[in-house]
C-alpha atoms as a PDB file:
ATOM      1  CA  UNK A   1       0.000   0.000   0.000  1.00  0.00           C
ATOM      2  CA  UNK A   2       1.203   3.576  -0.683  1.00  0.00           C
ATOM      3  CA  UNK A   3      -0.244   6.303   1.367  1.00  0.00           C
ATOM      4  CA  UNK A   4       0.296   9.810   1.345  1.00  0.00           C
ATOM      5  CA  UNK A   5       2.319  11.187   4.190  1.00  0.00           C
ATOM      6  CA  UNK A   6       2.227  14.696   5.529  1.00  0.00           C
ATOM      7  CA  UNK A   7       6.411  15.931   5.290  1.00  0.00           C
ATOM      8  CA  UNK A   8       7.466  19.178   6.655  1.00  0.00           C
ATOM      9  CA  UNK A   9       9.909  21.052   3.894  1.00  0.00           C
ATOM     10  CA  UNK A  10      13.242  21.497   5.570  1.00  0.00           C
ATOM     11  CA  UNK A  11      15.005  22.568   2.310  1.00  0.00           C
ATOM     12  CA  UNK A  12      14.372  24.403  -1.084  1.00  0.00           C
ATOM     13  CA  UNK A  13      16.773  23.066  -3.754  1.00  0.00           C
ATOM     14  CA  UNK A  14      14.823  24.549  -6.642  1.00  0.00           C
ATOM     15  CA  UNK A  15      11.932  25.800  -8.276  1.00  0.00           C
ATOM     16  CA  UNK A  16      10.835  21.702  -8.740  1.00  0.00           C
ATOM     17  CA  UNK A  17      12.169  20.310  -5.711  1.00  0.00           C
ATOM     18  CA  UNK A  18      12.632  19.864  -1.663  1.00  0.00           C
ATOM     19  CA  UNK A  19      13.835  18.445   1.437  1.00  0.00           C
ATOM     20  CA  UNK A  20      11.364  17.036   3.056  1.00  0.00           C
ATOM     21  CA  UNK A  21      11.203  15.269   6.837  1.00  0.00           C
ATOM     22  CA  UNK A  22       8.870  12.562   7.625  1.00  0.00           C
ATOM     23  CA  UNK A  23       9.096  10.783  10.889  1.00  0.00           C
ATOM     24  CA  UNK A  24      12.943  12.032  10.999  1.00  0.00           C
ATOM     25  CA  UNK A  25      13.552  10.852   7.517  1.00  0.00           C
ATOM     26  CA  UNK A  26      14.738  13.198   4.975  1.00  0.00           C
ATOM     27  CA  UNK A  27      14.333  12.732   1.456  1.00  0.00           C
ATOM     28  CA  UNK A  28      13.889  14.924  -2.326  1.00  0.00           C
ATOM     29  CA  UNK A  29      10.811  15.174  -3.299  1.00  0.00           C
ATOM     30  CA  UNK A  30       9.530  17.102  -6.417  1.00  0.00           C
ATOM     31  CA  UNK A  31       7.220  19.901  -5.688  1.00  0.00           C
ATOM     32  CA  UNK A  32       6.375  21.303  -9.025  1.00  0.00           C
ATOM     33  CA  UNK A  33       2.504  20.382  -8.508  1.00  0.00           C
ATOM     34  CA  UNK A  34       2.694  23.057  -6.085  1.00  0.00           C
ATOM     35  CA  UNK A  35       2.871  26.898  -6.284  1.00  0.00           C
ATOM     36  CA  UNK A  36       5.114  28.916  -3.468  1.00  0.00           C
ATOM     37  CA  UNK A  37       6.040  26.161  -1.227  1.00  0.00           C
ATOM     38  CA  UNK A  38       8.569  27.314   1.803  1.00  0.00           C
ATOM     39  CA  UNK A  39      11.185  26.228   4.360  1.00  0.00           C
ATOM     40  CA  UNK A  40       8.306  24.956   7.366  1.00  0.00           C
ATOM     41  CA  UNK A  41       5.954  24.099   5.207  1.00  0.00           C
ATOM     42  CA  UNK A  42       3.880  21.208   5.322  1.00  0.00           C
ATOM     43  CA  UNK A  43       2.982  19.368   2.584  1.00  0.00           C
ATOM     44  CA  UNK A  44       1.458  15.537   1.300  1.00  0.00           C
ATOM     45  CA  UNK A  45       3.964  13.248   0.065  1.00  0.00           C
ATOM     46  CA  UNK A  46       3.037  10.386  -2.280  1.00  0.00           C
ATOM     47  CA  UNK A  47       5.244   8.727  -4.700  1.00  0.00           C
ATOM     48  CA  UNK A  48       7.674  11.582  -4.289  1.00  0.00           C
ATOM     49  CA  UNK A  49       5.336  14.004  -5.067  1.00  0.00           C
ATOM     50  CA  UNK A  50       3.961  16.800  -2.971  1.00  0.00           C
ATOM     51  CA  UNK A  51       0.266  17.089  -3.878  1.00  0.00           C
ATOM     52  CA  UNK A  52      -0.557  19.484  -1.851  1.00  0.00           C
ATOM     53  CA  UNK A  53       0.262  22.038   1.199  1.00  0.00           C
ATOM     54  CA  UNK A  54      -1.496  21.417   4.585  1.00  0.00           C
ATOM     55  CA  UNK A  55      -1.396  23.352   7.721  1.00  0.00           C
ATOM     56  CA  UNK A  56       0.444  21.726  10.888  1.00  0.00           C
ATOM     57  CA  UNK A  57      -2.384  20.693  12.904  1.00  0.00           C
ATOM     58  CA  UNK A  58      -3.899  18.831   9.608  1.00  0.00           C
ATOM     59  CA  UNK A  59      -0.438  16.883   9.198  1.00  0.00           C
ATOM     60  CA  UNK A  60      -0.382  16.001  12.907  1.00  0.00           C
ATOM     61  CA  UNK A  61      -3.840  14.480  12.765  1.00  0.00           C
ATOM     62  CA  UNK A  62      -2.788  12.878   9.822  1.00  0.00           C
ATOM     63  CA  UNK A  63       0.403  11.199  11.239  1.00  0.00           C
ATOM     64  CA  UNK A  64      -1.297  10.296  14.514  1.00  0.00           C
ATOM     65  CA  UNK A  65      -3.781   8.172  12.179  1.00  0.00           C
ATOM     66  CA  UNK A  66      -1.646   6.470  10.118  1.00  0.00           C
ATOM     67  CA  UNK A  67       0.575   5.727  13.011  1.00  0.00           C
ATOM     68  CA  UNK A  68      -2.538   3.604  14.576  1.00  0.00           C
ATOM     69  CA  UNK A  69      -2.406   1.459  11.318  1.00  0.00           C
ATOM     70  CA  UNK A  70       0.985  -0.009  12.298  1.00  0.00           C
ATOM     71  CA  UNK A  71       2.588  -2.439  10.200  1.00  0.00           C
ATOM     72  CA  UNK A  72       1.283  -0.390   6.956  1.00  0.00           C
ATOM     73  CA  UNK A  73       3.257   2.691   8.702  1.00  0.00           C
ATOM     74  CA  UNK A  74       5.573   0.964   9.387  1.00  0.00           C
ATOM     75  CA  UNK A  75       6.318  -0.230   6.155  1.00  0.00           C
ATOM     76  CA  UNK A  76       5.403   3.167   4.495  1.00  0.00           C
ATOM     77  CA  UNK A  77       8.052   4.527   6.751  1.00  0.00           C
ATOM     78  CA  UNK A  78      10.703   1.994   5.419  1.00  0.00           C
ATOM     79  CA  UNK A  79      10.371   2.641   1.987  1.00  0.00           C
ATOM     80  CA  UNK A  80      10.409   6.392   2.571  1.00  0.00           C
ATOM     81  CA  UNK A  81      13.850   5.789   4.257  1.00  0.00           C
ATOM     82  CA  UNK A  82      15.268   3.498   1.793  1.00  0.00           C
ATOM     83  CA  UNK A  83      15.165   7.081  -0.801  1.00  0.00           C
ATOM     84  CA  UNK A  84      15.838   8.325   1.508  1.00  0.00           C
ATOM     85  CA  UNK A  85      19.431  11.944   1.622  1.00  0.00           C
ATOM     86  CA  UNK A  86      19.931  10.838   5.102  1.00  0.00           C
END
């Protein structure tokens, strides 16, 4: 399963893509779908993709709900880190 995961942008490299944290995992991500993403930003991740910018308390819920599906996050998680920069 592939789920979109809310990532807080922690680095501009360009105009098409960022640094993004999930769960203390960093990783590039492409954010051309998106018009004037920013450093602290929070954005959904899927596929390496940012679909689309959320606000803090909507990633928080987010990540608390996923968490609660546990091996899926976990192995969402995983993958994330294996493409992981860090």
């Amino acid at each position: 399963m592939c789920l979109g995961i809310p990532g807080e942008v922690v680095a501009l490299i360009d105009q098409d893509l960022a640094t993004v944290a999930v769960n203390g995992v960093r990783r590039d991500i492409s954010v051309s779908l998106l018009d004037d993403v920013a450093v602290g930003d929070w954005v959904l991740v899927h596929v390496g993709f940012a679909l689309s910018k959320i606000d803090q308390a909507e990633a928080a819920a987010t990540l608390d709900q996923v968490k609660k599906l546990g091996r899926v996050w976990d192995d969402e998680i995983e993958a994330f880190a294996e493409t992981s920069i860090v």
